[in-house]
N, C-alpha and C. Protein backbone atom coordinates (compact mmCIF):
# COMPACT_ATOMS: atom_id res chain seq x y z
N UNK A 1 0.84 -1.19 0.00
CA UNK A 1 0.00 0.00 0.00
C UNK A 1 0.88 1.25 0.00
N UNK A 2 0.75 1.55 0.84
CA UNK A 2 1.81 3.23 1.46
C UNK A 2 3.42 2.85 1.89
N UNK A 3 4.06 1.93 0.87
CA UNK A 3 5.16 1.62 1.40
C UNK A 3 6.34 2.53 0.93
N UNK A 4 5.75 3.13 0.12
CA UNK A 4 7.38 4.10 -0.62
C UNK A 4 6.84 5.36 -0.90
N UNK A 5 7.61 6.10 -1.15
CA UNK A 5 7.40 7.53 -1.56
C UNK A 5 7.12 7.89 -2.47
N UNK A 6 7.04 6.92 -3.56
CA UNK A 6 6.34 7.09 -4.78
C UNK A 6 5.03 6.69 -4.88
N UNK A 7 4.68 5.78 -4.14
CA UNK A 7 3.14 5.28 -3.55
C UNK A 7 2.18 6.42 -3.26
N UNK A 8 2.95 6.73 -2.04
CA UNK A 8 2.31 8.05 -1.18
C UNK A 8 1.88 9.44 -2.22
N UNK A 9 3.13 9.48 -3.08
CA UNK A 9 3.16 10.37 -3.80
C UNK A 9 2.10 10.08 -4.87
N UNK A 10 2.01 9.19 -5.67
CA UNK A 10 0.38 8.75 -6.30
C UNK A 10 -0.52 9.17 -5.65
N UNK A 11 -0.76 8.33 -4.48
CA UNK A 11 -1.86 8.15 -3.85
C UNK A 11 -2.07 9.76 -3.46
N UNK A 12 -1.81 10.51 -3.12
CA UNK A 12 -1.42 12.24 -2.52
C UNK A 12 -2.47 12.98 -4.08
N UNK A 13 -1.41 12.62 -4.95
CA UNK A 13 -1.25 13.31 -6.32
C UNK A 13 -3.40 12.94 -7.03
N UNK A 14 -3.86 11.83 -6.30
CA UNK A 14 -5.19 11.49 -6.68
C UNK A 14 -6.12 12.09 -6.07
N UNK A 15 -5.87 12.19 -4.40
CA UNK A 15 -6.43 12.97 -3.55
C UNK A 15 -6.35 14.58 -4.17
N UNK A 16 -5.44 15.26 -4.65
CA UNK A 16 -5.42 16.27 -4.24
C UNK A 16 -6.10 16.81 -5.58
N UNK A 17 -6.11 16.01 -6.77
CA UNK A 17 -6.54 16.25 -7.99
C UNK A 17 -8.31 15.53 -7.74
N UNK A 18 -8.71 14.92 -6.55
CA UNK A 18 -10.03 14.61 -6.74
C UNK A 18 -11.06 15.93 -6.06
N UNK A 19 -10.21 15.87 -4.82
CA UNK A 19 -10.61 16.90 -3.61
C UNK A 19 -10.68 18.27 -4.40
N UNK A 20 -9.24 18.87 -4.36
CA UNK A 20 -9.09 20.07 -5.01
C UNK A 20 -9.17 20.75 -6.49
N UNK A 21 -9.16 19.59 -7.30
CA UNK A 21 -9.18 19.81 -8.80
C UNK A 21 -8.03 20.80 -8.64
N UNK A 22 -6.59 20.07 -8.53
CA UNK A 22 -5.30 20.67 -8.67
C UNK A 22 -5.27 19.72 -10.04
N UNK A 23 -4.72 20.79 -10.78
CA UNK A 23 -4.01 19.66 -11.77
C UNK A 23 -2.94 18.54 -11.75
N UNK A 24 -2.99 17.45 -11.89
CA UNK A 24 -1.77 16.88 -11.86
C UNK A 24 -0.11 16.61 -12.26
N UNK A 25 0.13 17.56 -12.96
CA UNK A 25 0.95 17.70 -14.02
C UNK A 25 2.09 19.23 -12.87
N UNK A 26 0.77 19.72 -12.38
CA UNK A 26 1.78 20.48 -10.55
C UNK A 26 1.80 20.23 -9.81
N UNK A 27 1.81 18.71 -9.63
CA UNK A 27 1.81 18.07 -8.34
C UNK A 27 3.14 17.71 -8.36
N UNK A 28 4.22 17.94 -7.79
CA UNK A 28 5.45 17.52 -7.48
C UNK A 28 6.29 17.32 -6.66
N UNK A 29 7.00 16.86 -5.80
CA UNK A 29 7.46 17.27 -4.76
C UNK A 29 7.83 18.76 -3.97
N UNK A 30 8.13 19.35 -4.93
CA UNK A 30 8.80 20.94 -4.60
C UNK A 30 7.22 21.73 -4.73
N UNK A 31 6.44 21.42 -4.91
CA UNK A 31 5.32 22.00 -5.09
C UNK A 31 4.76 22.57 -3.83
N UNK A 32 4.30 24.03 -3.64
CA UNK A 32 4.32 24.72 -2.25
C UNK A 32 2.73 24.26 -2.40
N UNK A 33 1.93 24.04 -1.61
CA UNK A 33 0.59 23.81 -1.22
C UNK A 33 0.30 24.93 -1.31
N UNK A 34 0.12 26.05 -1.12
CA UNK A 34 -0.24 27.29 -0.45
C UNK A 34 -0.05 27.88 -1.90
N UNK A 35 1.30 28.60 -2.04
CA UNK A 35 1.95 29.39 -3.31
C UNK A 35 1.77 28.47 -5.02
N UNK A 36 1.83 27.31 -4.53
CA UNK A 36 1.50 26.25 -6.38
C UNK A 36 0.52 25.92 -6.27
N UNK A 37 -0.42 25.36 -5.46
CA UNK A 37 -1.52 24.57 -5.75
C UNK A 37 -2.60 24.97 -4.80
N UNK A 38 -2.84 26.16 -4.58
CA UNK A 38 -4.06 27.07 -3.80
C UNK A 38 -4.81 26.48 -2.90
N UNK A 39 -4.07 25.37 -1.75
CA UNK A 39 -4.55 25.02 -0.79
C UNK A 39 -3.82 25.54 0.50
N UNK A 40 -5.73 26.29 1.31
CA UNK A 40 -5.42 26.78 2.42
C UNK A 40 -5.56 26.29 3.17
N UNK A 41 -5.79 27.12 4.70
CA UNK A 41 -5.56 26.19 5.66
C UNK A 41 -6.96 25.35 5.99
N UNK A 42 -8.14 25.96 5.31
CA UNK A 42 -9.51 25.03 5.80
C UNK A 42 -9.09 24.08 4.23
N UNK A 43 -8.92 23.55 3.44
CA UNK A 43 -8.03 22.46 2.19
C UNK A 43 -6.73 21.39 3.22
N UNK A 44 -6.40 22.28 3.90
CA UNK A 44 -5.17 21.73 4.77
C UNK A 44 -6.26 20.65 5.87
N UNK A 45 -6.66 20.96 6.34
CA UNK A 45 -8.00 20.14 7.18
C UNK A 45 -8.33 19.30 6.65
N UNK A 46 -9.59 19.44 5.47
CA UNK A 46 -9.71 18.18 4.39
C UNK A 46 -8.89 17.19 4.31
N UNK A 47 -7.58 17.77 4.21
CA UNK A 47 -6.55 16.91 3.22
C UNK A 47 -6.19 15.98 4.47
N UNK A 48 -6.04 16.38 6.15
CA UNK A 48 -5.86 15.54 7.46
C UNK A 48 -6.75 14.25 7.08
N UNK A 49 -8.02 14.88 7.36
CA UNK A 49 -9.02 13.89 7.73
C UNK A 49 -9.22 12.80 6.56
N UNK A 50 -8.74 12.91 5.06
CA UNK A 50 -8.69 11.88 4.01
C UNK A 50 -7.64 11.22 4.21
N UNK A 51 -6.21 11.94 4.50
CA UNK A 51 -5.32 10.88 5.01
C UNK A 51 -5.72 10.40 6.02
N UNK A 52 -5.94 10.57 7.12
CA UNK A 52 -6.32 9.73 8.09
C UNK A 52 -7.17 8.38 7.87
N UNK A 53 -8.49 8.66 7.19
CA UNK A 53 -9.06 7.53 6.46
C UNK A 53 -8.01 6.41 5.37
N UNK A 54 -7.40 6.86 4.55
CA UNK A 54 -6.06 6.45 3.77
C UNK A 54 -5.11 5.82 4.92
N UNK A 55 -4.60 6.48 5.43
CA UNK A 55 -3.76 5.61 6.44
C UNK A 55 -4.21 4.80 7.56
N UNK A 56 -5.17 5.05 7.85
CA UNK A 56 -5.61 4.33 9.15
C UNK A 56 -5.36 5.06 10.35
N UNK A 57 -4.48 5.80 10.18
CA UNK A 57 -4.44 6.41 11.72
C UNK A 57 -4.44 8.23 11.68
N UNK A 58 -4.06 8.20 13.09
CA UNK A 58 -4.68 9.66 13.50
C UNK A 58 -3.66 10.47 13.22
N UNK A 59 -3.85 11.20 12.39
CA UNK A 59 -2.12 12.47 12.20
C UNK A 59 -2.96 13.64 12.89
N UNK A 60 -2.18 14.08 13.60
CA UNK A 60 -2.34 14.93 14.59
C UNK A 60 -1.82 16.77 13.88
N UNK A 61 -2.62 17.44 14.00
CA UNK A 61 -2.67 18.62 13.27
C UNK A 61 -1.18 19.19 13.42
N UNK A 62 -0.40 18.94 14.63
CA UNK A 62 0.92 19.71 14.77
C UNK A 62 2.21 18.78 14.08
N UNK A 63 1.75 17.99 13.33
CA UNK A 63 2.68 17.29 12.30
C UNK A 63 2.79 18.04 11.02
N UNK A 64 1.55 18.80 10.65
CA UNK A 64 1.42 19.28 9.61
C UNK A 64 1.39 20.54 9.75
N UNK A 65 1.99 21.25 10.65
CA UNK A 65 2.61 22.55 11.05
C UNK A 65 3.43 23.01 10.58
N UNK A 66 4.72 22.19 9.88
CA UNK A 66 5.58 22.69 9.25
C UNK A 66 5.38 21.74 8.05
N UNK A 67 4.55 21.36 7.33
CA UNK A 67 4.18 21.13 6.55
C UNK A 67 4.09 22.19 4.98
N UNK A 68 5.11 22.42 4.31
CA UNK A 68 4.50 23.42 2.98
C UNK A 68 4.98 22.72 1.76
N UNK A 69 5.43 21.40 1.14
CA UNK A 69 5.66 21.19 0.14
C UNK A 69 4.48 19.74 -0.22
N UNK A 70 4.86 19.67 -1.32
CA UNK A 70 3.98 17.94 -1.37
C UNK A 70 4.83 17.32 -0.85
N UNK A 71 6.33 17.62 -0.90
CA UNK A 71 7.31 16.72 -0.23
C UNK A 71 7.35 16.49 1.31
N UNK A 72 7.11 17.73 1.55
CA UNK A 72 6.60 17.50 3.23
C UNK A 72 5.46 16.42 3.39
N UNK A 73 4.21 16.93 2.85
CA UNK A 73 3.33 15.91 2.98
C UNK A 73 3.46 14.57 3.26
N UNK A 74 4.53 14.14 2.18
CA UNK A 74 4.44 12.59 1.85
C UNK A 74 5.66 12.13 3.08
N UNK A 75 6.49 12.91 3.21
CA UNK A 75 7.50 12.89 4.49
C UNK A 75 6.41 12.87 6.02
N UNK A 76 5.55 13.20 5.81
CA UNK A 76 4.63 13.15 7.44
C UNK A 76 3.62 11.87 7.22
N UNK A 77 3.31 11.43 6.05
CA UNK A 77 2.66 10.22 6.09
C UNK A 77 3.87 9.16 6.18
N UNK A 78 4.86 9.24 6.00
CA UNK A 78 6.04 7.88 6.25
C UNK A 78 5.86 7.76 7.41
N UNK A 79 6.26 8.67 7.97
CA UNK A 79 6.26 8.91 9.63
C UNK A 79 5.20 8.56 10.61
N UNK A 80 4.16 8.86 9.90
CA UNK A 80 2.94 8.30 10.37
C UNK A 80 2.52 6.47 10.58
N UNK A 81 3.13 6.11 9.15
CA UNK A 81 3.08 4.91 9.05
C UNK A 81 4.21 4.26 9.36
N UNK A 82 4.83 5.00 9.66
CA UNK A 82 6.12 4.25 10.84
C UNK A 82 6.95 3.03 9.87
């Protein structure tokens, strides 16, 4: 499932193009959430509670505090999934 960073990074890249109608083609690692792909902080919420369902467990809002790239993202779901 969520075993590699290219996984996550799919799986991320589907969410964020289903949820947000980001295009996929700016979904990249270096990609700022905020400044590339016009998700704020109530998008930032959404995006918790679908990973959470996706992963199974609880990511806790102050993980995603310093959270601003897709690369971050997919770096706090590893972590999550331990």
């Amino acid at each position: 499932m969520l075993n590699s960073k290219d996984a996550i990074l799919s799986e991320l890249t589907d969410i964020l193009v289903e949820m947000f109608e980001v295009d996929a083609a700016d979904i990249t690692p270096e990609a700022h959430l905020s400044d590339d792909l016009d998700i704020d902080s109530i998008d930032a919420v959404d995006l918790i509670v679908r990973l959470k369902e996706l992963t199974g467990k609880k990511i806790a809002p102050e993980e995603f505090k310093s959270v601003r790239t897709v690369g971050d993202v997919v770096s706090a779901i590893q972590t999550v999934m331990g």
